[in-house]
PDB file of N, CA and C in Angstrom:
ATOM      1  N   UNK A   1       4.815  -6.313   4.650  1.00  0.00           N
ATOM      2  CA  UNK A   1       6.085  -5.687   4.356  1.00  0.00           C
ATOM      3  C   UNK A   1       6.495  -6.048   2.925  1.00  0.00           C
ATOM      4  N   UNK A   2       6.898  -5.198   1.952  1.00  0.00           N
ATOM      5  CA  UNK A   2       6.981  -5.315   0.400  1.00  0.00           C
ATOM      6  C   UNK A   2       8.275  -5.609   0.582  1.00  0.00           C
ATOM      7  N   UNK A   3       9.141  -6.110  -0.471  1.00  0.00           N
ATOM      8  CA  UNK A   3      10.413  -6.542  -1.009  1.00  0.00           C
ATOM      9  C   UNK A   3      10.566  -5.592  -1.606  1.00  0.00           C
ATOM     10  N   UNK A   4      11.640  -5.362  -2.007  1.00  0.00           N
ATOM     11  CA  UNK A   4      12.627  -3.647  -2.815  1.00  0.00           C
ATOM     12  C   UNK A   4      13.910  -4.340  -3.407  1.00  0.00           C
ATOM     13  N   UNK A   5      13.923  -4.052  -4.858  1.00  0.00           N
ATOM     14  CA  UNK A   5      14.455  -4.333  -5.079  1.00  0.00           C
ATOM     15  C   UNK A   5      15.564  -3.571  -5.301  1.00  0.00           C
ATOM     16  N   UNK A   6      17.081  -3.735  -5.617  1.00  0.00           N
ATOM     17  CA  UNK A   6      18.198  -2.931  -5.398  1.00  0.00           C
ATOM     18  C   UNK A   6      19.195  -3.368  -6.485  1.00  0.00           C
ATOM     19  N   UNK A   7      20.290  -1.720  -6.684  1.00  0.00           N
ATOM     20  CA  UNK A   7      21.239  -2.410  -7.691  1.00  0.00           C
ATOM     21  C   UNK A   7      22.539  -1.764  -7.401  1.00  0.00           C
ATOM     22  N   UNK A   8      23.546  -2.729  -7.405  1.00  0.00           N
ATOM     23  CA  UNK A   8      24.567  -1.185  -7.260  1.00  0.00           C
ATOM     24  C   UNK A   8      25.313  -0.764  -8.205  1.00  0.00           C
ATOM     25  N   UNK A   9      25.289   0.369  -8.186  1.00  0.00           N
ATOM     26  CA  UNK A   9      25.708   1.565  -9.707  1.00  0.00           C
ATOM     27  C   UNK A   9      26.848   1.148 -10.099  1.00  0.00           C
ATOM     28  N   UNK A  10      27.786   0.567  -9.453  1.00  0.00           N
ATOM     29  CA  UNK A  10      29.378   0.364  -9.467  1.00  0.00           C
ATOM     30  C   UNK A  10      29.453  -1.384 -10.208  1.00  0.00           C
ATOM     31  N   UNK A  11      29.454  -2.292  -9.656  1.00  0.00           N
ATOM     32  CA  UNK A  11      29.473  -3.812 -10.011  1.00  0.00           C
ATOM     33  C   UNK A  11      27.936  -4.333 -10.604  1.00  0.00           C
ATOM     34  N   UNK A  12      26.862  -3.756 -10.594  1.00  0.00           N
ATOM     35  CA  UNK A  12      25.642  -4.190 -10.956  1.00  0.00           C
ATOM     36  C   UNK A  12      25.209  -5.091 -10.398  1.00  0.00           C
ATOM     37  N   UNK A  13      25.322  -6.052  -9.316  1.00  0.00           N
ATOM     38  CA  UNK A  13      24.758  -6.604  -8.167  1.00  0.00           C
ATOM     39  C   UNK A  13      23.297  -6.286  -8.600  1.00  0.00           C
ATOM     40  N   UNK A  14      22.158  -7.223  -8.554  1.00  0.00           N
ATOM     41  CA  UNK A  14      20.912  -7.155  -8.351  1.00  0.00           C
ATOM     42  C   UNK A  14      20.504  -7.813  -7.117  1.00  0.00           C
ATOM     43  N   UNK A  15      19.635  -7.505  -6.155  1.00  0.00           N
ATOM     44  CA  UNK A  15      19.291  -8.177  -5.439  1.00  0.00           C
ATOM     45  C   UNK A  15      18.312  -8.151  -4.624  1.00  0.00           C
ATOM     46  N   UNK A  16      17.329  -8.634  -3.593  1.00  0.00           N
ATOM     47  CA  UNK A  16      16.121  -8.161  -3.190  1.00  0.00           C
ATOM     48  C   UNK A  16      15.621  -8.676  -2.091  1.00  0.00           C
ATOM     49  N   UNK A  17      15.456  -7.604  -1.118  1.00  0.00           N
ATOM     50  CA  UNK A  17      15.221  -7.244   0.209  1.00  0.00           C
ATOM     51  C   UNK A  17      13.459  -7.188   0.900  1.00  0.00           C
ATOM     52  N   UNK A  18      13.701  -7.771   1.796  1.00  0.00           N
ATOM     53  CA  UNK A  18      12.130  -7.402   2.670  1.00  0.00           C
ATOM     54  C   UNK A  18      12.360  -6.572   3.734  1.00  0.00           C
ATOM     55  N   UNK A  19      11.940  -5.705   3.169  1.00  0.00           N
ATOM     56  CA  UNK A  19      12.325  -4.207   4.133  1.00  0.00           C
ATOM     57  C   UNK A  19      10.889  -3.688   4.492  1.00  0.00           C
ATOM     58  N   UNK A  20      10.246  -3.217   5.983  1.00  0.00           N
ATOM     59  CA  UNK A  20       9.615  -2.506   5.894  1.00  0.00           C
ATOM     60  C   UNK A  20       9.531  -1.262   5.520  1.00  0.00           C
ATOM     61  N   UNK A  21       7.842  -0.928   5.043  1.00  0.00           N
ATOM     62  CA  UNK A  21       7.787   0.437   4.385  1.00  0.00           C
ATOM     63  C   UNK A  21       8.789   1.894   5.211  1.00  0.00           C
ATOM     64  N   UNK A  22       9.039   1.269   6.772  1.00  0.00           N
ATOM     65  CA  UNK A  22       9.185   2.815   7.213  1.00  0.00           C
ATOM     66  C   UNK A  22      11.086   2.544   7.472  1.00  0.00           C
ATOM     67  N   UNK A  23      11.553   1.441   7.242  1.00  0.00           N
ATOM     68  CA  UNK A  23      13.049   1.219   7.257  1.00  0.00           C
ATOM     69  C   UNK A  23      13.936   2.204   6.242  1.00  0.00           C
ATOM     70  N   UNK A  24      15.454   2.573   6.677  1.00  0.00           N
ATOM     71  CA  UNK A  24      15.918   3.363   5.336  1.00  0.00           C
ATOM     72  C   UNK A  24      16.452   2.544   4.306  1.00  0.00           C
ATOM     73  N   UNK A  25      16.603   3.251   3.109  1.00  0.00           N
ATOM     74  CA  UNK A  25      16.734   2.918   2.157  1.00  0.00           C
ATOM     75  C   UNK A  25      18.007   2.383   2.362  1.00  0.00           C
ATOM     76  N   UNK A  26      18.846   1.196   1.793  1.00  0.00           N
ATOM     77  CA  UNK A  26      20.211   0.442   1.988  1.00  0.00           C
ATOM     78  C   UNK A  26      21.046   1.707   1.136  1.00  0.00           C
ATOM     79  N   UNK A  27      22.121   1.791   1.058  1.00  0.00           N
ATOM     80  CA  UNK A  27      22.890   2.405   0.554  1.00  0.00           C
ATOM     81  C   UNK A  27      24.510   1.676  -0.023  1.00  0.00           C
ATOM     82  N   UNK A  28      24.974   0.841   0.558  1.00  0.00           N
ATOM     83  CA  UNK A  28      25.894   0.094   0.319  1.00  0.00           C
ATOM     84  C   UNK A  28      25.982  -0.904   0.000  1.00  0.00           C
ATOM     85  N   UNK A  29      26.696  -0.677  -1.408  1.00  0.00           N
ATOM     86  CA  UNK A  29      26.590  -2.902  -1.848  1.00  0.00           C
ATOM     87  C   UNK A  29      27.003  -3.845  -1.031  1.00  0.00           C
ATOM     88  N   UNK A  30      26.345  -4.908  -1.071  1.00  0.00           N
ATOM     89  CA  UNK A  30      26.723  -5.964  -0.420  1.00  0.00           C
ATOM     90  C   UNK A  30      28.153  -6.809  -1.098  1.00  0.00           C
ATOM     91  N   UNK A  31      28.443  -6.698  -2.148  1.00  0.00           N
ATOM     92  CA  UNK A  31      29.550  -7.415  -2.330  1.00  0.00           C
ATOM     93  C   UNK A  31      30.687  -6.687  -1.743  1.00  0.00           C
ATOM     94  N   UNK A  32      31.717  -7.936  -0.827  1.00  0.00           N
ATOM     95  CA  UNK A  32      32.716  -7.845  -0.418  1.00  0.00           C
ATOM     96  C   UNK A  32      34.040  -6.467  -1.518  1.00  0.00           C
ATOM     97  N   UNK A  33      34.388  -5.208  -0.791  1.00  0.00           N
ATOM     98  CA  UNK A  33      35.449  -4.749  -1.651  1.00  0.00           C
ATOM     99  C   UNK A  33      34.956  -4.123  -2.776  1.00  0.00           C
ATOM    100  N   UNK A  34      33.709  -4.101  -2.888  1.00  0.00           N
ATOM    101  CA  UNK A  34      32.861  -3.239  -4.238  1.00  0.00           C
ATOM    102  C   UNK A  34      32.473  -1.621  -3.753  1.00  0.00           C
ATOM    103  N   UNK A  35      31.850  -1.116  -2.718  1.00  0.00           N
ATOM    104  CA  UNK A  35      31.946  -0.314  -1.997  1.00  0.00           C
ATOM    105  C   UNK A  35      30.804   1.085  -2.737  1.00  0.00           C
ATOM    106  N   UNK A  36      30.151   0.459  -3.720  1.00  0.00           N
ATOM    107  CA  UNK A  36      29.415   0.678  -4.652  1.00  0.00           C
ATOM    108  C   UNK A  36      28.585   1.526  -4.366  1.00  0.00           C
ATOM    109  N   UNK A  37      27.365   2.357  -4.460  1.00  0.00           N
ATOM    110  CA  UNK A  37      26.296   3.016  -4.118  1.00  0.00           C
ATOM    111  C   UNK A  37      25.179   2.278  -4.965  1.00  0.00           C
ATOM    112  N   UNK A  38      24.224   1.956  -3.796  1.00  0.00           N
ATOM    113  CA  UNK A  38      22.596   1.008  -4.498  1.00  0.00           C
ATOM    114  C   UNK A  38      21.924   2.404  -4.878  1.00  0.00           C
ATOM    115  N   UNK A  39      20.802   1.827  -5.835  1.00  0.00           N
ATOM    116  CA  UNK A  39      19.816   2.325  -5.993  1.00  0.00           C
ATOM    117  C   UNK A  39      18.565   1.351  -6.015  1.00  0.00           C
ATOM    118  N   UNK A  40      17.755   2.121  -5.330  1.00  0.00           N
ATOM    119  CA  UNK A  40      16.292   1.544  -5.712  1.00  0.00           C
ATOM    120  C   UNK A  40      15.354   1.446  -6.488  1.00  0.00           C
ATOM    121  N   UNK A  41      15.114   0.230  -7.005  1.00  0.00           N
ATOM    122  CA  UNK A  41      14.323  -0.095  -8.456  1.00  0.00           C
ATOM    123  C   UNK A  41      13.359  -0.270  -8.215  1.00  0.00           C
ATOM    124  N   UNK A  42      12.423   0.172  -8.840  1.00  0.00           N
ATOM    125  CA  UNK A  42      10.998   0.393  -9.023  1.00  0.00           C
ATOM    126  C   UNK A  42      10.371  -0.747  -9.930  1.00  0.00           C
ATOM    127  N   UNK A  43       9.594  -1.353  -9.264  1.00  0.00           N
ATOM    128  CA  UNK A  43       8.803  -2.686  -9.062  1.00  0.00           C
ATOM    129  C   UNK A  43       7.750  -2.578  -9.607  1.00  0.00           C
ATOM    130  N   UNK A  44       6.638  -3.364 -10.393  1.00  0.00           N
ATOM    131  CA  UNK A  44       5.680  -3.367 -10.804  1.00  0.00           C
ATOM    132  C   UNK A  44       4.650  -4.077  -9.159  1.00  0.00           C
ATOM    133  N   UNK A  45       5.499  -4.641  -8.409  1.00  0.00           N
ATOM    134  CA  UNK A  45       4.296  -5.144  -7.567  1.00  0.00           C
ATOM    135  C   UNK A  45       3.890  -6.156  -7.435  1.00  0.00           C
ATOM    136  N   UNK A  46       3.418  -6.678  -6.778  1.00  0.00           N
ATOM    137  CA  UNK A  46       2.763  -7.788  -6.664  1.00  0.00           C
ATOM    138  C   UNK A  46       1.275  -7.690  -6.941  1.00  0.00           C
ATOM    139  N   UNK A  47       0.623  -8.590  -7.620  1.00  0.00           N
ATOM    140  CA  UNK A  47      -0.863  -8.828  -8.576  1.00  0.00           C
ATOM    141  C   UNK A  47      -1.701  -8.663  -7.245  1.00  0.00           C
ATOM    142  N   UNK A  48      -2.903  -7.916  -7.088  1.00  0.00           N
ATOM    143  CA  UNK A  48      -3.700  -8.474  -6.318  1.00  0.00           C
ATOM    144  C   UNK A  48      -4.828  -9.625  -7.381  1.00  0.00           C
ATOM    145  N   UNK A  49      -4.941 -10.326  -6.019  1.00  0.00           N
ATOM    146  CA  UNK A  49      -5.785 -12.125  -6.291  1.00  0.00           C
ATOM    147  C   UNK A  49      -6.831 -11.910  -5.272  1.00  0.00           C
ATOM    148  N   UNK A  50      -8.076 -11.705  -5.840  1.00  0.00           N
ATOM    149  CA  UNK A  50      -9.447 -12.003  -5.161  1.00  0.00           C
ATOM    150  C   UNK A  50      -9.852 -12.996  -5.344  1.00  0.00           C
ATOM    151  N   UNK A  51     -10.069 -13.950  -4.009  1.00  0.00           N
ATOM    152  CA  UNK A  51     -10.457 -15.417  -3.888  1.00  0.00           C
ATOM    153  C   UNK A  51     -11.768 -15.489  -2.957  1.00  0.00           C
ATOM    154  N   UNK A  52     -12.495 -16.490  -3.371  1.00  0.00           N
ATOM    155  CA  UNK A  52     -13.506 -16.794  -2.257  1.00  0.00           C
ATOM    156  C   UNK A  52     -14.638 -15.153  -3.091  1.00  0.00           C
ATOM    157  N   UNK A  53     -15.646 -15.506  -2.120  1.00  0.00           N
ATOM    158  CA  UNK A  53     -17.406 -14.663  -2.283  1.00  0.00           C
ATOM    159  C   UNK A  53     -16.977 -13.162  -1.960  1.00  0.00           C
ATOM    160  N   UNK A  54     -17.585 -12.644  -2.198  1.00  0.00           N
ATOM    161  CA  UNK A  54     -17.644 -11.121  -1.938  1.00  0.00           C
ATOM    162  C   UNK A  54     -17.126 -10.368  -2.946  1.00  0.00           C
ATOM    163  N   UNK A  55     -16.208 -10.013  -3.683  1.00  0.00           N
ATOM    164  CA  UNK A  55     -16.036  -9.430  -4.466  1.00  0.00           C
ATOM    165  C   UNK A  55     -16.897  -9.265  -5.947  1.00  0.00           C
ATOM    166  N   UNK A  56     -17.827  -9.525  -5.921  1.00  0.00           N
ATOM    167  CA  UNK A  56     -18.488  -9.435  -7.185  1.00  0.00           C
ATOM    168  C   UNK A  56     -19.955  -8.794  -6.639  1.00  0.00           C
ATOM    169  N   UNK A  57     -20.428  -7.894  -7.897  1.00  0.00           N
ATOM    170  CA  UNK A  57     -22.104  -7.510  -7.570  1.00  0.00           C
ATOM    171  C   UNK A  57     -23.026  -8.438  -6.793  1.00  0.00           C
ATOM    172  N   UNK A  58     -23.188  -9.324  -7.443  1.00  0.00           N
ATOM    173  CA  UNK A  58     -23.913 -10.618  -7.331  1.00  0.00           C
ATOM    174  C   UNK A  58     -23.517 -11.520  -6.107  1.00  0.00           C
ATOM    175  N   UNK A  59     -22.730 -11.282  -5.687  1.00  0.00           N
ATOM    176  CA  UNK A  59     -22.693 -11.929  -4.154  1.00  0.00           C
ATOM    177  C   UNK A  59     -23.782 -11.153  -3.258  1.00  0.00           C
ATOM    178  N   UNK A  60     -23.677 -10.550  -3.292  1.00  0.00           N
ATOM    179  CA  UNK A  60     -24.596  -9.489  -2.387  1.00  0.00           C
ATOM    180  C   UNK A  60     -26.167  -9.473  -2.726  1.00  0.00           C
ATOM    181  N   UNK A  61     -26.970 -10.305  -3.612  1.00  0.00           N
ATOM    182  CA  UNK A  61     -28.214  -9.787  -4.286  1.00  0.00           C
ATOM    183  C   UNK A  61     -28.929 -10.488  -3.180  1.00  0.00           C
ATOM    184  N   UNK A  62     -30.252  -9.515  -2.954  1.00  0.00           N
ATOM    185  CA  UNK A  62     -30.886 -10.425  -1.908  1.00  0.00           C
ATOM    186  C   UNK A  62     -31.646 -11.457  -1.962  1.00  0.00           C
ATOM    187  N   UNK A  63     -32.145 -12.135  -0.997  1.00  0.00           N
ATOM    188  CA  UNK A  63     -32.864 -13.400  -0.856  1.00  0.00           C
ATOM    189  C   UNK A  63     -33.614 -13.726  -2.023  1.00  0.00           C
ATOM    190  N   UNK A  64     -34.689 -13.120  -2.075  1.00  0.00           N
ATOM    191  CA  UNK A  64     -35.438 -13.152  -2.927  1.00  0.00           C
ATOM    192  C   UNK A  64     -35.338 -12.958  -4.706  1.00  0.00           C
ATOM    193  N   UNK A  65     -34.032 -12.069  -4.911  1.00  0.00           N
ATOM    194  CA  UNK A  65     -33.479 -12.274  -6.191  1.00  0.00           C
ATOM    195  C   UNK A  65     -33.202 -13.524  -6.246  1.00  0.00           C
ATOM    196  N   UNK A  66     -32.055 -14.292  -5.782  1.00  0.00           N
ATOM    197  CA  UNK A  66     -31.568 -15.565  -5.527  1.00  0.00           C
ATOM    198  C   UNK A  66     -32.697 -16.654  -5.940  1.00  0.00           C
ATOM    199  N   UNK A  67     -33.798 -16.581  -5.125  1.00  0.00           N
ATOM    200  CA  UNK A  67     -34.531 -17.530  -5.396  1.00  0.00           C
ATOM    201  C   UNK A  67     -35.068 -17.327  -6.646  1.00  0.00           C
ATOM    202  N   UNK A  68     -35.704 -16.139  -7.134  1.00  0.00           N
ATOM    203  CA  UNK A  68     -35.994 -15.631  -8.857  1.00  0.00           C
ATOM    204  C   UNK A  68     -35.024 -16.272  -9.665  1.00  0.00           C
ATOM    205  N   UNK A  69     -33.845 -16.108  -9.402  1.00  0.00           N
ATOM    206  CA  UNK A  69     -33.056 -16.807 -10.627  1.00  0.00           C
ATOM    207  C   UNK A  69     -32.815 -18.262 -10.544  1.00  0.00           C
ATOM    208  N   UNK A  70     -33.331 -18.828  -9.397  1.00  0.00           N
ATOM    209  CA  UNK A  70     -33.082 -20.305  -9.345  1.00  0.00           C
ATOM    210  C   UNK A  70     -34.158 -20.925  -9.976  1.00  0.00           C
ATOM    211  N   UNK A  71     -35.279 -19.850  -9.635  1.00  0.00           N
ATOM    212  CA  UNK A  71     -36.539 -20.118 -10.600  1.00  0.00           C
ATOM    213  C   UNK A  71     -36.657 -20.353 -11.779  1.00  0.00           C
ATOM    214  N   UNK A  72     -35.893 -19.292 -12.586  1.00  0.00           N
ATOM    215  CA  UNK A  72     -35.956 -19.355 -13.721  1.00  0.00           C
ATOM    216  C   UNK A  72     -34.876 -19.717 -14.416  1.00  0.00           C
ATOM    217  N   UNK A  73     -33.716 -20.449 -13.800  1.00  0.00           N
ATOM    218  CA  UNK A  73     -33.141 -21.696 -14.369  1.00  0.00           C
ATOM    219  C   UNK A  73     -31.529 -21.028 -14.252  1.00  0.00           C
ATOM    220  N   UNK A  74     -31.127 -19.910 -13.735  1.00  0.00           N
ATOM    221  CA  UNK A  74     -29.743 -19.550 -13.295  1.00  0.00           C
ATOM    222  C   UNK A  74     -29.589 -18.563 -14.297  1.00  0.00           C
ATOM    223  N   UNK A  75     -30.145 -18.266 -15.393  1.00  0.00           N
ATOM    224  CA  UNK A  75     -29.560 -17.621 -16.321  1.00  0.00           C
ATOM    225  C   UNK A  75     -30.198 -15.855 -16.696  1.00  0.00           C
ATOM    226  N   UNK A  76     -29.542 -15.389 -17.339  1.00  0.00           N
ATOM    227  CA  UNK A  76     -30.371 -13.828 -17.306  1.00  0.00           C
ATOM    228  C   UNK A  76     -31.678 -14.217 -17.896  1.00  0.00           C
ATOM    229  N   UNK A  77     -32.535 -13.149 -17.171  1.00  0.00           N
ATOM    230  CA  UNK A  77     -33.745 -13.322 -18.005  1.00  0.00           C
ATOM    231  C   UNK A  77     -34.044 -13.036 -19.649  1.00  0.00           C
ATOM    232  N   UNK A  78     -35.252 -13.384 -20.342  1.00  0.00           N
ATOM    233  CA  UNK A  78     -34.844 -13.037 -21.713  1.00  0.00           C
ATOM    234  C   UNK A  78     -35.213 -11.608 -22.089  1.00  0.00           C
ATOM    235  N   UNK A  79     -35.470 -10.675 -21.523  1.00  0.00           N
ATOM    236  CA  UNK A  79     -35.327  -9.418 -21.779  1.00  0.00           C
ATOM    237  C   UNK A  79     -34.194  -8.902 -21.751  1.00  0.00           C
ATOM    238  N   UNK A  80     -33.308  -9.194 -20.653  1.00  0.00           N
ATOM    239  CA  UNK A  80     -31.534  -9.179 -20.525  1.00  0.00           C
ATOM    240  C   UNK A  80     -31.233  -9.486 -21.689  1.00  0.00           C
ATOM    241  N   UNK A  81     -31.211  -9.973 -22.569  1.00  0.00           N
ATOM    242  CA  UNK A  81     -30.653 -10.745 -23.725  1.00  0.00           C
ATOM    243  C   UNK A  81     -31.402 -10.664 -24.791  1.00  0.00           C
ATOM    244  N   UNK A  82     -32.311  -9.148 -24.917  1.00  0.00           N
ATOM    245  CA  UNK A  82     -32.817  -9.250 -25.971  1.00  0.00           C
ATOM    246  C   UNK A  82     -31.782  -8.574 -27.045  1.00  0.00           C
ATOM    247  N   UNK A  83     -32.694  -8.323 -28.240  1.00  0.00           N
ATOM    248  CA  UNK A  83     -31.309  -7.387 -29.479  1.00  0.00           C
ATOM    249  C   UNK A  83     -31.717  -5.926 -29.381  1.00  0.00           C
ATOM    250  N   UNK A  84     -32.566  -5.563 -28.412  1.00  0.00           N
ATOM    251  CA  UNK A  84     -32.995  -4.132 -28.751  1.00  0.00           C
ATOM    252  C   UNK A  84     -32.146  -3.225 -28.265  1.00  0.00           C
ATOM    253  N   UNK A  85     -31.151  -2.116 -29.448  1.00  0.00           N
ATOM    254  CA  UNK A  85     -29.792  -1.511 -28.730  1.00  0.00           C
ATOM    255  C   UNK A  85     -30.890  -0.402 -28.290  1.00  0.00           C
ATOM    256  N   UNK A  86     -29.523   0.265 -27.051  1.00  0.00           N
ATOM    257  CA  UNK A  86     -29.923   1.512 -26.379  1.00  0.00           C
ATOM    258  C   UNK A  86     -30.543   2.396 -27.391  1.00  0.00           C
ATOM    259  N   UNK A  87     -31.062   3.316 -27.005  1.00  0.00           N
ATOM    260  CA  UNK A  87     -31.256   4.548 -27.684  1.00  0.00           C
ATOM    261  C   UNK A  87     -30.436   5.643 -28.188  1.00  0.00           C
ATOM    262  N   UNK A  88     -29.926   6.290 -28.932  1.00  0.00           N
ATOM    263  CA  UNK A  88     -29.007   7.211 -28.885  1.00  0.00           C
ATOM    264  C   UNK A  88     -29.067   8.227 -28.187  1.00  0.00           C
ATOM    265  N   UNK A  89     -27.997   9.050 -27.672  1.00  0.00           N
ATOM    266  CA  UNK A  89     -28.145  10.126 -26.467  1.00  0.00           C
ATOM    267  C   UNK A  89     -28.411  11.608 -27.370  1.00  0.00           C
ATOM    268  N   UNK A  90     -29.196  12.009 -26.650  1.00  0.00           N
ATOM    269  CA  UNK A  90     -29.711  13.318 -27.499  1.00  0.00           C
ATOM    270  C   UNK A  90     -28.274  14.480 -27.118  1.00  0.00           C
ATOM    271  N   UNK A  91     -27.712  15.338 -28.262  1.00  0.00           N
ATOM    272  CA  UNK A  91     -27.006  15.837 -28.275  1.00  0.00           C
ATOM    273  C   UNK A  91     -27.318  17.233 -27.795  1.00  0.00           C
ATOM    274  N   UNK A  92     -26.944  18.231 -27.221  1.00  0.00           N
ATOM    275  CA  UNK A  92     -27.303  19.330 -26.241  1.00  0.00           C
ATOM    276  C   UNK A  92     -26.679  20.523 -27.623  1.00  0.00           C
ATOM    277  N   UNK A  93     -27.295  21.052 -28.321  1.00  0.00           N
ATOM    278  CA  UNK A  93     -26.907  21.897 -28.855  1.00  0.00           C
ATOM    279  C   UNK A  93     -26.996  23.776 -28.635  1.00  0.00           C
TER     280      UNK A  93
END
């Protein structure tokens, strides 16, 4: 359930709610005698955070890759890392 944040048009009250997605939108300020109309402010969100294995190519490589690179010391091989740039792409005229 996301937080929403809110303001009201009248006294400027900021303030912020855990509302589920399918609840209605608040409409009335909360300050006592203000009687205000909220609006809903638009949030950047909360960051997603990938923790722990799986999210990367390389979690997934199989057995036998694994052991190849333990072989050869963890690091790319030296063809990976040579200086020879791509080729240029032939232009379709």
């Amino acid at each position: 359930m996301p937080n929403y944040d809110y303001e009201c048009q009248k006294c400027g009250d900021r303030f912020e709610v855990f509302q589920s997605m399918n609840d209605a939108k608040l409409t009335d300020c909360r300050v006592d005698g203000c009687g205000g109309e909220l609006k809903r402010l638009l949030g950047t969100g909360g960051g997603i955070i990938f923790k722990g294995s799986g999210f990367y190519q390389t979690d997934y490589r199989s057995s036998s890759y694994q052991a190849g690179a333990k072989a050869d010391g963890g690091g790319a091989s030296k063809s990976d890392s040579g200086g020879s740039s791509p080729s240029p792409a032939k232009s379709g005229d």
